[in-house]
Protein backbone atom coordinates (compact mmCIF):
# COMPACT_ATOMS: atom_id res chain seq x y z
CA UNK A 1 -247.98 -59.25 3.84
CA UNK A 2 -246.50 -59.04 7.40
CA UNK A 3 -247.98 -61.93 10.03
CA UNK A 4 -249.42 -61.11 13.42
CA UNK A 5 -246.23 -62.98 14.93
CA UNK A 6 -243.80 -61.02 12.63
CA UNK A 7 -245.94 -57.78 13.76
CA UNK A 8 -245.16 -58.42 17.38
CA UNK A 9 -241.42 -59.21 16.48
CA UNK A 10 -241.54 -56.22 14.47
CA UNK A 11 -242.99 -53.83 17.36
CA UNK A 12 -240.62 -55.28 20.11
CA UNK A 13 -237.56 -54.24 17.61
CA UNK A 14 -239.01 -50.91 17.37
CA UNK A 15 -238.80 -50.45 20.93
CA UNK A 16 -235.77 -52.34 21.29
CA UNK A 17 -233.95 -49.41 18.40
CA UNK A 18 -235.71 -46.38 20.08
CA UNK A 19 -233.48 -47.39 23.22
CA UNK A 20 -230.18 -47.99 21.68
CA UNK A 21 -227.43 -45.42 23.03
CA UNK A 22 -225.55 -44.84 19.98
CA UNK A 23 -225.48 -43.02 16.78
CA UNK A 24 -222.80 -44.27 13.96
CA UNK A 25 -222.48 -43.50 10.28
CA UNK A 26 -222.48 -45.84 7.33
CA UNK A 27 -220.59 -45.63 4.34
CA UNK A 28 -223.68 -43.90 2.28
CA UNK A 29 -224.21 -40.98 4.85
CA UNK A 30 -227.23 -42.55 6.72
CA UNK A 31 -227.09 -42.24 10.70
CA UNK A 32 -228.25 -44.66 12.40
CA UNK A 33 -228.68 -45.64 16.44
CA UNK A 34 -227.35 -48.87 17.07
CA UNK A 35 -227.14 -50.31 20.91
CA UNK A 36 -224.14 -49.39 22.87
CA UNK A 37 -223.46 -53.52 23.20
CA UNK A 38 -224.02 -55.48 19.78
CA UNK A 39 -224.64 -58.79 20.59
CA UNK A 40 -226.56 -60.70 17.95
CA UNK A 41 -225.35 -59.38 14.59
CA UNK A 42 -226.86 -60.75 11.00
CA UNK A 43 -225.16 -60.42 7.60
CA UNK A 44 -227.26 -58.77 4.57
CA UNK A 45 -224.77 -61.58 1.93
CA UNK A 46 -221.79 -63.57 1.48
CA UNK A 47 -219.31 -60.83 1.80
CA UNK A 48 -220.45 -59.74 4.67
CA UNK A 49 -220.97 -63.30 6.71
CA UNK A 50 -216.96 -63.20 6.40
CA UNK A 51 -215.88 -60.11 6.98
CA UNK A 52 -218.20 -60.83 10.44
CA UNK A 53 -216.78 -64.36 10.72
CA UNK A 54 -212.89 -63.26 10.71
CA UNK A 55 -213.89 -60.29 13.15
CA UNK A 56 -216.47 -61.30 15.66
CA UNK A 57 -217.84 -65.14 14.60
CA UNK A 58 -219.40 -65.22 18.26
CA UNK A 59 -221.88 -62.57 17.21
CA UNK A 60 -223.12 -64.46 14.41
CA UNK A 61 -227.25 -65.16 14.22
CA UNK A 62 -226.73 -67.64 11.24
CA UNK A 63 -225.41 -67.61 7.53
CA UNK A 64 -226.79 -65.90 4.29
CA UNK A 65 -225.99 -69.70 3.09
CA UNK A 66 -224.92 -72.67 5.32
CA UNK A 67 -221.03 -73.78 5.17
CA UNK A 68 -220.92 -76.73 2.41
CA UNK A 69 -219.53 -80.11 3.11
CA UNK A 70 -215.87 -79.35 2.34
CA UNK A 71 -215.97 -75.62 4.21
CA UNK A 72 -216.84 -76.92 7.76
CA UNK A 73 -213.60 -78.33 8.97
CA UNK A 74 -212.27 -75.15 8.31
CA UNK A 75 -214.86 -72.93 10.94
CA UNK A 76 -215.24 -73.20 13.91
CA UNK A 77 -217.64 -75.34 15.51
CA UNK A 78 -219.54 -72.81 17.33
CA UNK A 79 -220.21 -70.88 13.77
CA UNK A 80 -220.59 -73.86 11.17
CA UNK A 81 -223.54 -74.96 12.64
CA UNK A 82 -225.84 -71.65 12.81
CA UNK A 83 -228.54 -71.93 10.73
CA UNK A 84 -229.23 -70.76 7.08
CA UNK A 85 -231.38 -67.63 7.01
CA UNK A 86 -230.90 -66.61 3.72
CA UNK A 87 -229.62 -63.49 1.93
CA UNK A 88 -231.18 -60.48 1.98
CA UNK A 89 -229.16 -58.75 -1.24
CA UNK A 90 -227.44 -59.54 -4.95
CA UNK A 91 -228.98 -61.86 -6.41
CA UNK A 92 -231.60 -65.13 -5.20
CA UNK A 93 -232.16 -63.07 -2.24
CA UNK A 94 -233.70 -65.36 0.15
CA UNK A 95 -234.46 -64.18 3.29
CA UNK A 96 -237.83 -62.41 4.19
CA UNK A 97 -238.75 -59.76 7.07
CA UNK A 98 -240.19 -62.80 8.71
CA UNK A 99 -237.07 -64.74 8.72
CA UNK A 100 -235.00 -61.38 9.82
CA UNK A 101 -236.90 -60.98 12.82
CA UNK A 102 -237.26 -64.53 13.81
CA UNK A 103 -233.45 -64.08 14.16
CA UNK A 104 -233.25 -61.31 16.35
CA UNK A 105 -230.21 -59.43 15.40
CA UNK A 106 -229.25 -56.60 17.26
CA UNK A 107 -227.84 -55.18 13.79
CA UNK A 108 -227.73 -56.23 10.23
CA UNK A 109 -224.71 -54.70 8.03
CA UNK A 110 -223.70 -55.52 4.19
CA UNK A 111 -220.07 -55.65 3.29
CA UNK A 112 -219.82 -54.51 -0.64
CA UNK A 113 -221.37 -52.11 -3.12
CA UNK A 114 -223.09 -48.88 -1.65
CA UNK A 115 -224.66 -47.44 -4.73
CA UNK A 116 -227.90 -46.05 -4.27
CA UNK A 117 -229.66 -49.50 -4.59
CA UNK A 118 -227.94 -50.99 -2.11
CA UNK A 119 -228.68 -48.00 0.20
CA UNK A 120 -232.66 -48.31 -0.39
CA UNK A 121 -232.91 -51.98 -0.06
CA UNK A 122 -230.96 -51.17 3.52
CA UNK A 123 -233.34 -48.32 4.76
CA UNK A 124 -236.31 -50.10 3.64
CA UNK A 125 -235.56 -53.43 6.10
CA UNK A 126 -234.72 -51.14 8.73
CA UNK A 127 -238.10 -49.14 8.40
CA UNK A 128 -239.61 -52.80 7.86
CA UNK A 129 -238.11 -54.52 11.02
CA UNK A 130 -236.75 -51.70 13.25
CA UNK A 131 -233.92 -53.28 13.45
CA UNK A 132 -230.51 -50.79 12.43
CA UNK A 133 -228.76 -51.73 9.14
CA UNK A 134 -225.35 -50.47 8.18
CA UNK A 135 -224.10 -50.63 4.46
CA UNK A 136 -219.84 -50.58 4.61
CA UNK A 137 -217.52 -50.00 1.47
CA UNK A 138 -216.55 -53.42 0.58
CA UNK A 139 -214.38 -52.09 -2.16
CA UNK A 140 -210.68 -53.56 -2.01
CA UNK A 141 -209.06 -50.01 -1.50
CA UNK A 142 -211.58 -49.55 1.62
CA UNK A 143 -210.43 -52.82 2.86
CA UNK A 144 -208.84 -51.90 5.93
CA UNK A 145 -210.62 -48.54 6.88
CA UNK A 146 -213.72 -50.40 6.80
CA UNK A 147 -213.01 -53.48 8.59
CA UNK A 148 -211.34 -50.46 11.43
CA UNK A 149 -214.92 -48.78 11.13
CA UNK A 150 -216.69 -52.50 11.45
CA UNK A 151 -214.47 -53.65 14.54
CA UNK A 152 -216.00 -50.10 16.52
CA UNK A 153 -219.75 -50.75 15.81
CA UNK A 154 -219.49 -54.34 16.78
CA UNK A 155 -216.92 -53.35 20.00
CA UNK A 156 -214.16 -55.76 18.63
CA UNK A 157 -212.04 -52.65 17.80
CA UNK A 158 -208.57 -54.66 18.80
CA UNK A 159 -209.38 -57.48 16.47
CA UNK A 160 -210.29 -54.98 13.52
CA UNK A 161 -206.62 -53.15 13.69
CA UNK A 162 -205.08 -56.82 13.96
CA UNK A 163 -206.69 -57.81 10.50
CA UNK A 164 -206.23 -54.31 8.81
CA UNK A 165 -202.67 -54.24 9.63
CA UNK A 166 -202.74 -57.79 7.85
CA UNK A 167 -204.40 -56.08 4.88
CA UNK A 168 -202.75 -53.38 4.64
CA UNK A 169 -199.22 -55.08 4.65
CA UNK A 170 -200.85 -57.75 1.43
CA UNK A 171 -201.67 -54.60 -0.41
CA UNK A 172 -197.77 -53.48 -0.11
CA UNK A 173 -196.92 -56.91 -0.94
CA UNK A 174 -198.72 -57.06 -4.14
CA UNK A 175 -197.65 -53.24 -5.10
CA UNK A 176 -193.88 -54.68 -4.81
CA UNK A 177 -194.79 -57.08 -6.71
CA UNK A 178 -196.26 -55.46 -9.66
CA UNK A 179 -193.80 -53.21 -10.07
CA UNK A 180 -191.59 -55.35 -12.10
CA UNK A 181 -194.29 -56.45 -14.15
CA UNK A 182 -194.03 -55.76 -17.82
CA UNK A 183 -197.52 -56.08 -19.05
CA UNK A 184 -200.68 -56.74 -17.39
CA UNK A 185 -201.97 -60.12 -18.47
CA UNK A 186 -205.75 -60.07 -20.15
CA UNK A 187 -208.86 -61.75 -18.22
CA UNK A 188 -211.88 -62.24 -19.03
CA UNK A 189 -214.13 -63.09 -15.91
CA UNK A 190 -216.60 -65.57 -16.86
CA UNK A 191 -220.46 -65.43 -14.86
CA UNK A 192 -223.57 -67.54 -15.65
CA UNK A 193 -223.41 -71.31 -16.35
CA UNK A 194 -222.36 -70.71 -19.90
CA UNK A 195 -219.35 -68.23 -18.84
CA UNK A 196 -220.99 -65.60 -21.20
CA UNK A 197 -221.54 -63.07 -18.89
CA UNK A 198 -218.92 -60.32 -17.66
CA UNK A 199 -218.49 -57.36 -15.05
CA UNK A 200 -217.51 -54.21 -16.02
CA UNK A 201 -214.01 -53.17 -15.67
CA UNK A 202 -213.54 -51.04 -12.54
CA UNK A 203 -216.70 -52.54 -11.17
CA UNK A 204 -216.95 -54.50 -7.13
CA UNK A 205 -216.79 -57.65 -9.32
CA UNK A 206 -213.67 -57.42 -11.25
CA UNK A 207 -211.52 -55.15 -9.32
CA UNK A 208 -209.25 -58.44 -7.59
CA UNK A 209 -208.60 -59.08 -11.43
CA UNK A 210 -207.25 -55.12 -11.84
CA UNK A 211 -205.37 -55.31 -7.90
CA UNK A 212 -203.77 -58.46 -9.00
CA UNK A 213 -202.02 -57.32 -12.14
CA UNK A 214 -204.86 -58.39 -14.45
CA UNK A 215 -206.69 -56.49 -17.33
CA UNK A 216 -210.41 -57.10 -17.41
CA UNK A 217 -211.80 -57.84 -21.13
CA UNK A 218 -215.43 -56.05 -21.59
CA UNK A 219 -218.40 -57.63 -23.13
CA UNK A 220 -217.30 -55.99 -26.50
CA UNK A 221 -213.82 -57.08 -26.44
CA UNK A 222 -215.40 -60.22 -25.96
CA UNK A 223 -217.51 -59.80 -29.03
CA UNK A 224 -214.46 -58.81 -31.14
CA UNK A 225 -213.06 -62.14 -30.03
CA UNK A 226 -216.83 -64.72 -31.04
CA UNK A 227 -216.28 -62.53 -34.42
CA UNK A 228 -212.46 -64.05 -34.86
CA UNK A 229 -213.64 -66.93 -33.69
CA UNK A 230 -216.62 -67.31 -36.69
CA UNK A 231 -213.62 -66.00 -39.18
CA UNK A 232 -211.03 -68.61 -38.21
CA UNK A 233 -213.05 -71.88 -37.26
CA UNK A 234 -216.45 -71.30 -39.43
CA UNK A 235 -214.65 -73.49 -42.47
CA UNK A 236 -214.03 -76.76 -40.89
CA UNK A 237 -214.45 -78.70 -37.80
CA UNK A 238 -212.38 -78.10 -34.86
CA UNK A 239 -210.08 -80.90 -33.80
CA UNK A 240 -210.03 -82.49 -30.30
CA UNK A 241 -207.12 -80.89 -29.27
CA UNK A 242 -208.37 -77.22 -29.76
CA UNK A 243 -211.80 -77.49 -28.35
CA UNK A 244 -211.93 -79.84 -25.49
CA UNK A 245 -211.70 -76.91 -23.47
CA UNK A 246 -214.59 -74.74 -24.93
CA UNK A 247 -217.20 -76.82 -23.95
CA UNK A 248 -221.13 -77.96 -25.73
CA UNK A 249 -222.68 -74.85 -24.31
CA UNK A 250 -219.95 -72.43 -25.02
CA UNK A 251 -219.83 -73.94 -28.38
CA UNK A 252 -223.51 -74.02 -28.74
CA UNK A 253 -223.88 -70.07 -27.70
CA UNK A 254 -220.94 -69.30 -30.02
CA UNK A 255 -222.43 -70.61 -32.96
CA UNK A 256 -225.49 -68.72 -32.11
CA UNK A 257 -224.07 -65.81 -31.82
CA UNK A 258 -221.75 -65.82 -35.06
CA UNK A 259 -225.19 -66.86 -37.03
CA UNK A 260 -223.79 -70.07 -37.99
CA UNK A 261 -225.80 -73.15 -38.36
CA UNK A 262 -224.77 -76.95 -38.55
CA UNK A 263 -221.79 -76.60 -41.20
CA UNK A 264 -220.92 -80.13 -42.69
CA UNK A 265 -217.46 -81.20 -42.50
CA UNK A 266 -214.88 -83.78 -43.63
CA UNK A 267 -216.49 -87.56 -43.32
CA UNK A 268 -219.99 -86.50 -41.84
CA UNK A 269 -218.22 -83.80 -38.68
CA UNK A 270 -220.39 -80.92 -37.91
CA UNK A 271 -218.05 -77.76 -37.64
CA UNK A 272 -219.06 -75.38 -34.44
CA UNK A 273 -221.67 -77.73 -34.02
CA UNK A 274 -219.73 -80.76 -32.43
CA UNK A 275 -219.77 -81.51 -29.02
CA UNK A 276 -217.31 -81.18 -26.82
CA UNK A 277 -215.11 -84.34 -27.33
CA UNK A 278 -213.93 -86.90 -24.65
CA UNK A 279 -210.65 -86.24 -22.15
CA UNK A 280 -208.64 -89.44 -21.13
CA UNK A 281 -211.09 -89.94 -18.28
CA UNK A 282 -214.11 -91.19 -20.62
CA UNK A 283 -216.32 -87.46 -20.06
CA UNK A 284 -217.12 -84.91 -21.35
CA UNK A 285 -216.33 -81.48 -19.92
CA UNK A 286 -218.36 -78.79 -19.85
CA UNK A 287 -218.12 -74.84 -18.59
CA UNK A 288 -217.93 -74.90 -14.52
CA UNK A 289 -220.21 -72.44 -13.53
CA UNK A 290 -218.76 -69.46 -11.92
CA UNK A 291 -221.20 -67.37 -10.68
């Protein structure tokens, strides 16, 4: 339910939009009129907060989520300290049509994935706020065409050839790179607290893995790997210097999975049941989370 304030916000970006001089095209096909001078600009996530950062930081309204503690000395002082709106896609989306148009952007874009649900969420917050919102192909070989088409909707066109040129050289670093290489190395990309969650291979999510010379490991390579892992460790405990690194909760969601319950084993041990033992430092190490 909209507030009378938000209303009023909400009217003056309607007539704010019907006078931009512009019309530009995102990367799903929508036109949209943006102002002929982008000022205030707000980004939809993550992605997008530093692909605006490296391009235009003095455009910024705030952050999708503030700089942490060990971040800031690293931005400038002018951006670190714009406040936290929120994000308004992926997932824990946080910010509100309230929030949006307390912030006044001129323009909201998203830097990423343009499927159809990305391209709803965008024309439904423009038809909520008035305010124009641009989706651009964050995919890694769109890098540097988008960041070109970026730099001429937010008028820092200069800047935006600088940093393509940049990415387009890394991309012909890494290609003579790879070319020597053998055999692509296997990865598994581990999401969620308990690392048991993957992307798909080919997907926004995994494709630095693929660019750098890795090879992405499904969910059901994955599963052909819990089932070796039942087959080879079900029969006795596992000794401190094989699964330190697996961790309680991997261990604990292992077990589940594989059907195996507390398995006695030599002088009172539990087999996939144990906890993760200590490392030299007296703790206990567990699965950082990576998501």
């Amino acid at each position: 339910m909209i507030g009378r304030h938000a209303l009023v916000l909400m009217i003056m970006g309607l007539l704010s939009t019907a006078a931009a001089g512009r019309e530009v095209g995102d990367a799903t096909g929508r036109r949209i009129q943006v102002p002929d001078r982008v000022e205030r600009v707000m980004a939809a996530g993550p992605t997008a907060a530093v692909a605006l950062y490296v391009l235009a930081p003095d455009l910024m309204v705030g952050w999708p989520s503030a700089p942490r503690l060990n971040e800031r000395e690293f931005i400038r002082p002018g951006a670190r300290d714009l406040p936290e709106l929120g994000r308004l896609t992926g997932r824990g989306d946080t910010a509100n049509v309230e929030v949006v148009l307390k912030a006044r952007p001129d323009l909201i874009f998203d830097f990423g994935s343009v499927t159809p649900t990305f391209a709803s969420l965008a024309a439904r917050v423009q038809e909520q706020t008035g305010i124009p919102y641009l989706l651009i192909d964050g995919h890694l070989d769109h890098t540097a065409a988008s960041l070109r088409e970026l730099g001429r909707v937010l008028g820092v066109s200069a800047r935006a050839e600088a940093v393509a040129r940049y990415v387009e050289d890394t991309e012909r670093l890494i290609d003579e790179r790879l070319k020597d290489v053998p055999s692509r190395r296997r990865v598994y990309l581990a999401r969620e607290p308990n690392g048991l969650e993957t992307g798909l291979a080919g997907s926004i999510n995994t494709e630095i893995i693929e660019r750098a010379g890795g090879n992405q490991r499904g969910r059901a390579r994955v599963r052909a790997w819990w089932h070796r892992q039942c087959v080879d460790r079900a029969g006795a405990g596992l000794g401190a210097g094989h699964d330190h690194h697996l961790g309680r909760e991997f261990l604990r969601e292992l077990r589940r999975r594989c059907g195996l319950g507390r398995r006695p084993g030599r002088q009172g041990e539990a087999g996939l049941s144990r906890a993760a033992p200590a490392v030299s430092d007296g703790s206990t190490r567990r699965p950082r989370s990576t998501a």
